[in-house]
N, C-alpha and C. Protein backbone atom coordinates (compact mmCIF):
# COMPACT_ATOMS: atom_id res chain seq x y z
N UNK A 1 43.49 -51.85 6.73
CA UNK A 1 43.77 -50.56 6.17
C UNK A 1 42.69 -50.14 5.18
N UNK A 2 42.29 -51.17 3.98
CA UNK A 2 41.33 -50.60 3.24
C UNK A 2 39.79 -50.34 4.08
N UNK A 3 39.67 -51.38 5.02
CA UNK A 3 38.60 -50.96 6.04
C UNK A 3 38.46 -49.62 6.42
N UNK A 4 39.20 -48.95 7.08
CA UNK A 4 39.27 -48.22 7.44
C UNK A 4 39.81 -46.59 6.18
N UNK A 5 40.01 -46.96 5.06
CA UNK A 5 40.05 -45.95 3.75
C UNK A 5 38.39 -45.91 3.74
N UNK A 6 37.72 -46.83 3.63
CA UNK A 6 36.55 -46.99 3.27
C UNK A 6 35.35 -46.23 4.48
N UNK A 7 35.83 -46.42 5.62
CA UNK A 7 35.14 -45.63 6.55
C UNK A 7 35.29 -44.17 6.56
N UNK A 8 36.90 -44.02 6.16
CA UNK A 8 37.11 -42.23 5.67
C UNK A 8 36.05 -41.90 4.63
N UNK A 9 36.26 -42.57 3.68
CA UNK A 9 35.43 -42.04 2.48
C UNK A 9 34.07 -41.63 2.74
N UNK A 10 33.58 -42.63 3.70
CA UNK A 10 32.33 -42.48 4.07
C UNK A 10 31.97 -41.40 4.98
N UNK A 11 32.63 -41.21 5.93
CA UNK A 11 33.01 -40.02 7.00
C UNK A 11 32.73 -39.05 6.03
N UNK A 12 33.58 -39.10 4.59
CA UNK A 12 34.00 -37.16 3.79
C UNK A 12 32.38 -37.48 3.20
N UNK A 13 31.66 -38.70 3.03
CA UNK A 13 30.57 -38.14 2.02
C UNK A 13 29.62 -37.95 3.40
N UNK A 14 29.41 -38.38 4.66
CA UNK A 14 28.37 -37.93 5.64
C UNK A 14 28.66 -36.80 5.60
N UNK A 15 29.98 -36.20 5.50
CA UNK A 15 30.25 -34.61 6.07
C UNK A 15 29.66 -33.56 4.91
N UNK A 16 30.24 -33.78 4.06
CA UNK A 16 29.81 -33.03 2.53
C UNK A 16 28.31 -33.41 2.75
N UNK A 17 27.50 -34.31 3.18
CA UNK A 17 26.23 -34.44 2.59
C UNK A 17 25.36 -33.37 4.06
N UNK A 18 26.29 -33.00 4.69
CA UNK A 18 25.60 -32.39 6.08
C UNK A 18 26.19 -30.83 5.94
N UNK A 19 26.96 -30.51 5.44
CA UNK A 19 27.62 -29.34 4.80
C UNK A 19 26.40 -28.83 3.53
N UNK A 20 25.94 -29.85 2.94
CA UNK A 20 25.44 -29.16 1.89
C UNK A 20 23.86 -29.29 2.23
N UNK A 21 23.35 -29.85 3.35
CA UNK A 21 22.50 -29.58 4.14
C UNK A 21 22.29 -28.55 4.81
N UNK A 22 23.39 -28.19 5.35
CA UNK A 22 23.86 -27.00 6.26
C UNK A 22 23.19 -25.94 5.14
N UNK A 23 23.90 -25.68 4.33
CA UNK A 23 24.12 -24.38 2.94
C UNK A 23 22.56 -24.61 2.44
N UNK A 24 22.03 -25.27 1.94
CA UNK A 24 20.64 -25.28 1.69
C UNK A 24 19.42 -25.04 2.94
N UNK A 25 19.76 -25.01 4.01
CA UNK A 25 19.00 -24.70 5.18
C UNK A 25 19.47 -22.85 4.74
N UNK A 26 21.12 -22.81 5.11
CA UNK A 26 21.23 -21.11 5.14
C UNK A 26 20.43 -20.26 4.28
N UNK A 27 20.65 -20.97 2.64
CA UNK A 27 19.99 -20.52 1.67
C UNK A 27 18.53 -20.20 1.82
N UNK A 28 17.70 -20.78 2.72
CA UNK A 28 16.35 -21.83 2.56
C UNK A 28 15.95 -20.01 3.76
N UNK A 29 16.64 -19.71 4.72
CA UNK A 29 17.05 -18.89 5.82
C UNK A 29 16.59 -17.85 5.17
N UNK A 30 17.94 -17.33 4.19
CA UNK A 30 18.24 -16.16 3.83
C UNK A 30 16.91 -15.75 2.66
N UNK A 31 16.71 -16.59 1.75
CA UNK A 31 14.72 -16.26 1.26
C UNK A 31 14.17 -15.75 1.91
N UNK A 32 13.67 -16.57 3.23
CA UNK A 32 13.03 -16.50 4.56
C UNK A 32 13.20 -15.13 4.69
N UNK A 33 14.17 -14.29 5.09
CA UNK A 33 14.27 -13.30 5.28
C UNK A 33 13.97 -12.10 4.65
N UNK A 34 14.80 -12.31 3.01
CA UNK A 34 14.66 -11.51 2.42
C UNK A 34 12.86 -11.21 2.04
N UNK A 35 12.07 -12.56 2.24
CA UNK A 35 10.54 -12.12 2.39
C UNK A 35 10.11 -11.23 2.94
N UNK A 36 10.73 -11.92 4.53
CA UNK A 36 10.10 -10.75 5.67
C UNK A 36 10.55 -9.56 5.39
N UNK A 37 11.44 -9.26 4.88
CA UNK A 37 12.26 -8.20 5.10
C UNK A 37 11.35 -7.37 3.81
N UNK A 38 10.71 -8.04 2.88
CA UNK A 38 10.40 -6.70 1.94
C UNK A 38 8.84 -6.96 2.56
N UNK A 39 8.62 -7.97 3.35
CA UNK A 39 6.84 -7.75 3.84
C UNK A 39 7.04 -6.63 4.87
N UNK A 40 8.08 -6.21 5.65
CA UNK A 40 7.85 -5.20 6.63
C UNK A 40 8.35 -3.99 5.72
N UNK A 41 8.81 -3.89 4.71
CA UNK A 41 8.99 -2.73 4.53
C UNK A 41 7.69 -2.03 3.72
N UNK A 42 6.74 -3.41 3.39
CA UNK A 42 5.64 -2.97 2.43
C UNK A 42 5.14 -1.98 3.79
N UNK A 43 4.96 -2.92 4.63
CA UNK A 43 4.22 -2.68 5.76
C UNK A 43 4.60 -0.90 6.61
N UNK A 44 5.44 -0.64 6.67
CA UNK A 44 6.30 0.76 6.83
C UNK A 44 6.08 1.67 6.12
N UNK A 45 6.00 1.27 5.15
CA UNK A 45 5.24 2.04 3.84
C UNK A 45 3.75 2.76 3.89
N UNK A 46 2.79 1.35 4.20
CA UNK A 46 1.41 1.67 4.06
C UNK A 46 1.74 2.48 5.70
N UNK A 47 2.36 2.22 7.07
CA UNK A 47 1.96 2.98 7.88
C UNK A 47 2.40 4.36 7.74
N UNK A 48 3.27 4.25 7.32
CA UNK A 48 3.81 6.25 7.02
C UNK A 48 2.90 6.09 5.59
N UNK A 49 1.99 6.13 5.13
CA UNK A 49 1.17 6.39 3.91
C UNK A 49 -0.14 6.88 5.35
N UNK A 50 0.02 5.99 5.91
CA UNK A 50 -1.58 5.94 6.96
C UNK A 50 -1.17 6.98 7.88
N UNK A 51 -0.01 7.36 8.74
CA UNK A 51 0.33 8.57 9.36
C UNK A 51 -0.26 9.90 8.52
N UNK A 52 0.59 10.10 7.17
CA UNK A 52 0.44 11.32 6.75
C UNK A 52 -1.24 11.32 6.85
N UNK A 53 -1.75 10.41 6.46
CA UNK A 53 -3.44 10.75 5.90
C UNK A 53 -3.50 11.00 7.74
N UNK A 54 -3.55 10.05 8.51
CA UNK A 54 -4.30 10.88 9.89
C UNK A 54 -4.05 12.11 10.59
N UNK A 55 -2.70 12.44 9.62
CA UNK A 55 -2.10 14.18 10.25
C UNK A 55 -2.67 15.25 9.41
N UNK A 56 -2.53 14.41 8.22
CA UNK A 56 -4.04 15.62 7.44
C UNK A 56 -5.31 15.83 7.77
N UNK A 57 -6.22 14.36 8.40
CA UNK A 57 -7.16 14.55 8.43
C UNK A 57 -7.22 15.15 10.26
N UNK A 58 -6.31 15.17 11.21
CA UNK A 58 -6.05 16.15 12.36
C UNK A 58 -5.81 17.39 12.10
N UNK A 59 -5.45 18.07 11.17
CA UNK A 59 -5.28 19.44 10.82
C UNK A 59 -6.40 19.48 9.95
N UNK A 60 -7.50 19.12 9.04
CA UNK A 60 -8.77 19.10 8.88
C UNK A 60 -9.62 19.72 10.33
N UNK A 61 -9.47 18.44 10.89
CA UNK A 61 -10.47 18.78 12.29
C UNK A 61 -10.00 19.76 13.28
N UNK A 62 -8.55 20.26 13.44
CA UNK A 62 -8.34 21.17 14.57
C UNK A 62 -8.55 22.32 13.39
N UNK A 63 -8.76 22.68 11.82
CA UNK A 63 -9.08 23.61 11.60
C UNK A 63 -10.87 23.72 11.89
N UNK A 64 -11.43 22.63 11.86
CA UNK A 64 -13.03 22.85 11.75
C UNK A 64 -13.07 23.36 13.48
N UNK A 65 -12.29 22.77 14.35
CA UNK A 65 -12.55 23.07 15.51
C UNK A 65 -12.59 24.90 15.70
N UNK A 66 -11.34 25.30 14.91
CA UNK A 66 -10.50 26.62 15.41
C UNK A 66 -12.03 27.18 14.36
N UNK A 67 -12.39 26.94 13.60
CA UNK A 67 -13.34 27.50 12.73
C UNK A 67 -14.62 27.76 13.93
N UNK A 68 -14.91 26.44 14.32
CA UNK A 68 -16.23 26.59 15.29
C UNK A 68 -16.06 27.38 16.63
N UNK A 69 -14.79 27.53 16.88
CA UNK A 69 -13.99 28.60 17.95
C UNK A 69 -14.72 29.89 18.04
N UNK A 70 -13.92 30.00 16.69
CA UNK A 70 -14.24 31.69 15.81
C UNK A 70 -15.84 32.07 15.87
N UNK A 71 -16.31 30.85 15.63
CA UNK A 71 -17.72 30.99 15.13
C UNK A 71 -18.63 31.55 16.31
N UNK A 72 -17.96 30.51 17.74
CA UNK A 72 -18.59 30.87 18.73
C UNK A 72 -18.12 32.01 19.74
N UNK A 73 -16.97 32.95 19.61
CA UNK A 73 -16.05 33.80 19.65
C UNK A 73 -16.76 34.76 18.83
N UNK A 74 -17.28 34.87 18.22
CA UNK A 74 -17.91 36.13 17.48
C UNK A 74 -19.16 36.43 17.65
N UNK A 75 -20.26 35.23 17.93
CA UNK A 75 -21.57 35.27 18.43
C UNK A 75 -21.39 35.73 19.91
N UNK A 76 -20.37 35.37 20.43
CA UNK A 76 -20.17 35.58 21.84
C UNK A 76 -19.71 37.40 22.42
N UNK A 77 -19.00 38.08 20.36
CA UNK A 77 -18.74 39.15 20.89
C UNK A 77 -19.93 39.83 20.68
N UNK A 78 -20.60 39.40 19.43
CA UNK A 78 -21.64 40.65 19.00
C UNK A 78 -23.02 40.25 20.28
N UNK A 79 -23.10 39.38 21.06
CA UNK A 79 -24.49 39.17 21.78
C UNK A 79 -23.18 40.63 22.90
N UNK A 80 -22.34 40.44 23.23
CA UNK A 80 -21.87 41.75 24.34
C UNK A 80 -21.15 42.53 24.26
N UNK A 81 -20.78 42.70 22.94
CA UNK A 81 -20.46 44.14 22.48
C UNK A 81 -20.89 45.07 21.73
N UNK A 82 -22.07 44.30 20.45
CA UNK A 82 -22.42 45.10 19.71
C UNK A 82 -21.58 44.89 18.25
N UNK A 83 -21.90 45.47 17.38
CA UNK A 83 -21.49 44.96 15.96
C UNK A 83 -21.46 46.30 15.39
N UNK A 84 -20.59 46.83 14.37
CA UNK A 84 -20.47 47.55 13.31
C UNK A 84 -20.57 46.68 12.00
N UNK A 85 -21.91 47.46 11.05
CA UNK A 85 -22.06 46.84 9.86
C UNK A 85 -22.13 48.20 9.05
N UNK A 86 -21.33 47.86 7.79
CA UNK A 86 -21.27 49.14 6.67
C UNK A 86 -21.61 48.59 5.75
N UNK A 87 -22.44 48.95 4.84
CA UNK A 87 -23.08 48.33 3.63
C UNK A 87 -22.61 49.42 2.20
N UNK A 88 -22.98 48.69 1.19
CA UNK A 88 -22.75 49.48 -0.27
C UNK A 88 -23.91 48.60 -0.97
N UNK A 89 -24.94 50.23 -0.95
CA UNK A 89 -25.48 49.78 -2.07
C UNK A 89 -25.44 50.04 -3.15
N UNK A 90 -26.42 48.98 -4.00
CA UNK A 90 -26.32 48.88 -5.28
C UNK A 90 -25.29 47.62 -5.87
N UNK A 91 -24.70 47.54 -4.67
CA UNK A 91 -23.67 46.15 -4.82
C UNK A 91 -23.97 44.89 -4.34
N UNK A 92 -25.13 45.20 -3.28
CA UNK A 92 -25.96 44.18 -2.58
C UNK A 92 -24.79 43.12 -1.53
N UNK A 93 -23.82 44.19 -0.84
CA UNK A 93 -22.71 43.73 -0.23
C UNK A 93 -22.87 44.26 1.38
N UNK A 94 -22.60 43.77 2.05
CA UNK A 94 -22.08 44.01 3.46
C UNK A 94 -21.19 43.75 3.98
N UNK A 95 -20.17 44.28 4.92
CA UNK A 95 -19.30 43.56 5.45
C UNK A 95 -19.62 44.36 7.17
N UNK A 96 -18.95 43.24 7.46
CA UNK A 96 -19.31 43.39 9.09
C UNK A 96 -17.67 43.10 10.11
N UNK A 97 -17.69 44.24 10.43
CA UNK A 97 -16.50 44.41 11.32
C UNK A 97 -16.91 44.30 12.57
N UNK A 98 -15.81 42.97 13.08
CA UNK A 98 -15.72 42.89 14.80
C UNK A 98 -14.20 43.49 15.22
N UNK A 99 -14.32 44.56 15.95
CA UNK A 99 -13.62 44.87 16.87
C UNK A 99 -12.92 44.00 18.01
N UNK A 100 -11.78 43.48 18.13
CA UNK A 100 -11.67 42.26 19.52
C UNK A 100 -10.39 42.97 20.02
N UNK A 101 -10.31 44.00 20.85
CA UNK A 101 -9.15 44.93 21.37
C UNK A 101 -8.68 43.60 22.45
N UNK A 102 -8.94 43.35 22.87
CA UNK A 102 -8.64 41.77 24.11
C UNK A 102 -8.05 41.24 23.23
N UNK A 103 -8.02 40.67 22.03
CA UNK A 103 -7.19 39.43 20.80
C UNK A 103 -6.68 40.20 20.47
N UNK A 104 -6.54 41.75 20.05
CA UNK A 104 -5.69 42.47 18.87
C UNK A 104 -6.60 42.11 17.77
N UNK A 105 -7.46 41.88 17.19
CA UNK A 105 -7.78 40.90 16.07
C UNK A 105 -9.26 42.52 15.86
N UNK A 106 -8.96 42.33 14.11
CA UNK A 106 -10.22 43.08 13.84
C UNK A 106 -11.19 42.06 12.35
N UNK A 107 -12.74 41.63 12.81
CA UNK A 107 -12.59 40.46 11.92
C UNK A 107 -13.85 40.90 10.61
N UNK A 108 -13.33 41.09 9.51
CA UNK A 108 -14.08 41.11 8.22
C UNK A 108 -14.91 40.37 7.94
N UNK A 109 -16.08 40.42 8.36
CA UNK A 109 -16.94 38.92 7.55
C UNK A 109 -17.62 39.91 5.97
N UNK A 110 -17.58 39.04 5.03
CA UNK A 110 -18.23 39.46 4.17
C UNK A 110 -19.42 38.81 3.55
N UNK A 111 -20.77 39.11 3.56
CA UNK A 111 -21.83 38.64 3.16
C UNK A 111 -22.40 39.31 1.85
N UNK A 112 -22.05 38.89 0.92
CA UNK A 112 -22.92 38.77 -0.02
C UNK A 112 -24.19 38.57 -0.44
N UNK A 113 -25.72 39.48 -0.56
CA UNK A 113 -27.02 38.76 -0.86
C UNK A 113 -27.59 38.82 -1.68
């Protein structure tokens, strides 16, 4: 009988000592995680930080594009339509009106010299 008290006892301390193995692994786990878990959110962070900058710097370039559009859209009207320029002097100003009845669009450039 005490043989066998003595093998219980031993049984409850293997179990408790594998239980509290168990709980220090979970623990050991749940760190683990909570790491990853704030390394991906750093990470989520810098990429929506890195989105906005490449959607700014895409609306940068589709404005330089729509700019070089214009640019070549206006050389393209005055070489075949001709140009109206009205000046004021004494102000040392010009402005130069394009007519674009095809766009609806009438375009002001103003040069200063």
């Amino acid at each position: 009988m005490q043989e066998l008290n003595y093998q219980l006892e031993d049984d409850q301390r293997s179990y408790e000592a594998a239980l509290n193995d168990r709980d220090a692994q979970i623990r050991k786990m749940r760190e683990e995680c909570q790491a990853l878990m704030m390394e991906l959110q750093m990470l989520l962070d810098t990429k929506q930080t890195l989105d906005a900058e490449i959607a700014i710097y895409r609306k940068m370039l589709e404005g330089e594009e729509n700019r070089a559009g214009l640019r070549q859209l206006v050389e393209q009207v005055v070489k075949t339509h001709g140009l109206t320029e009205v000046g004021e002097t004494g102000k040392h100003q010009s402005f130069l009106f394009l007519l674009l009845p095809f766009l609806n669009y009438i375009i002001i450039l103003n040069d200063i010299t």
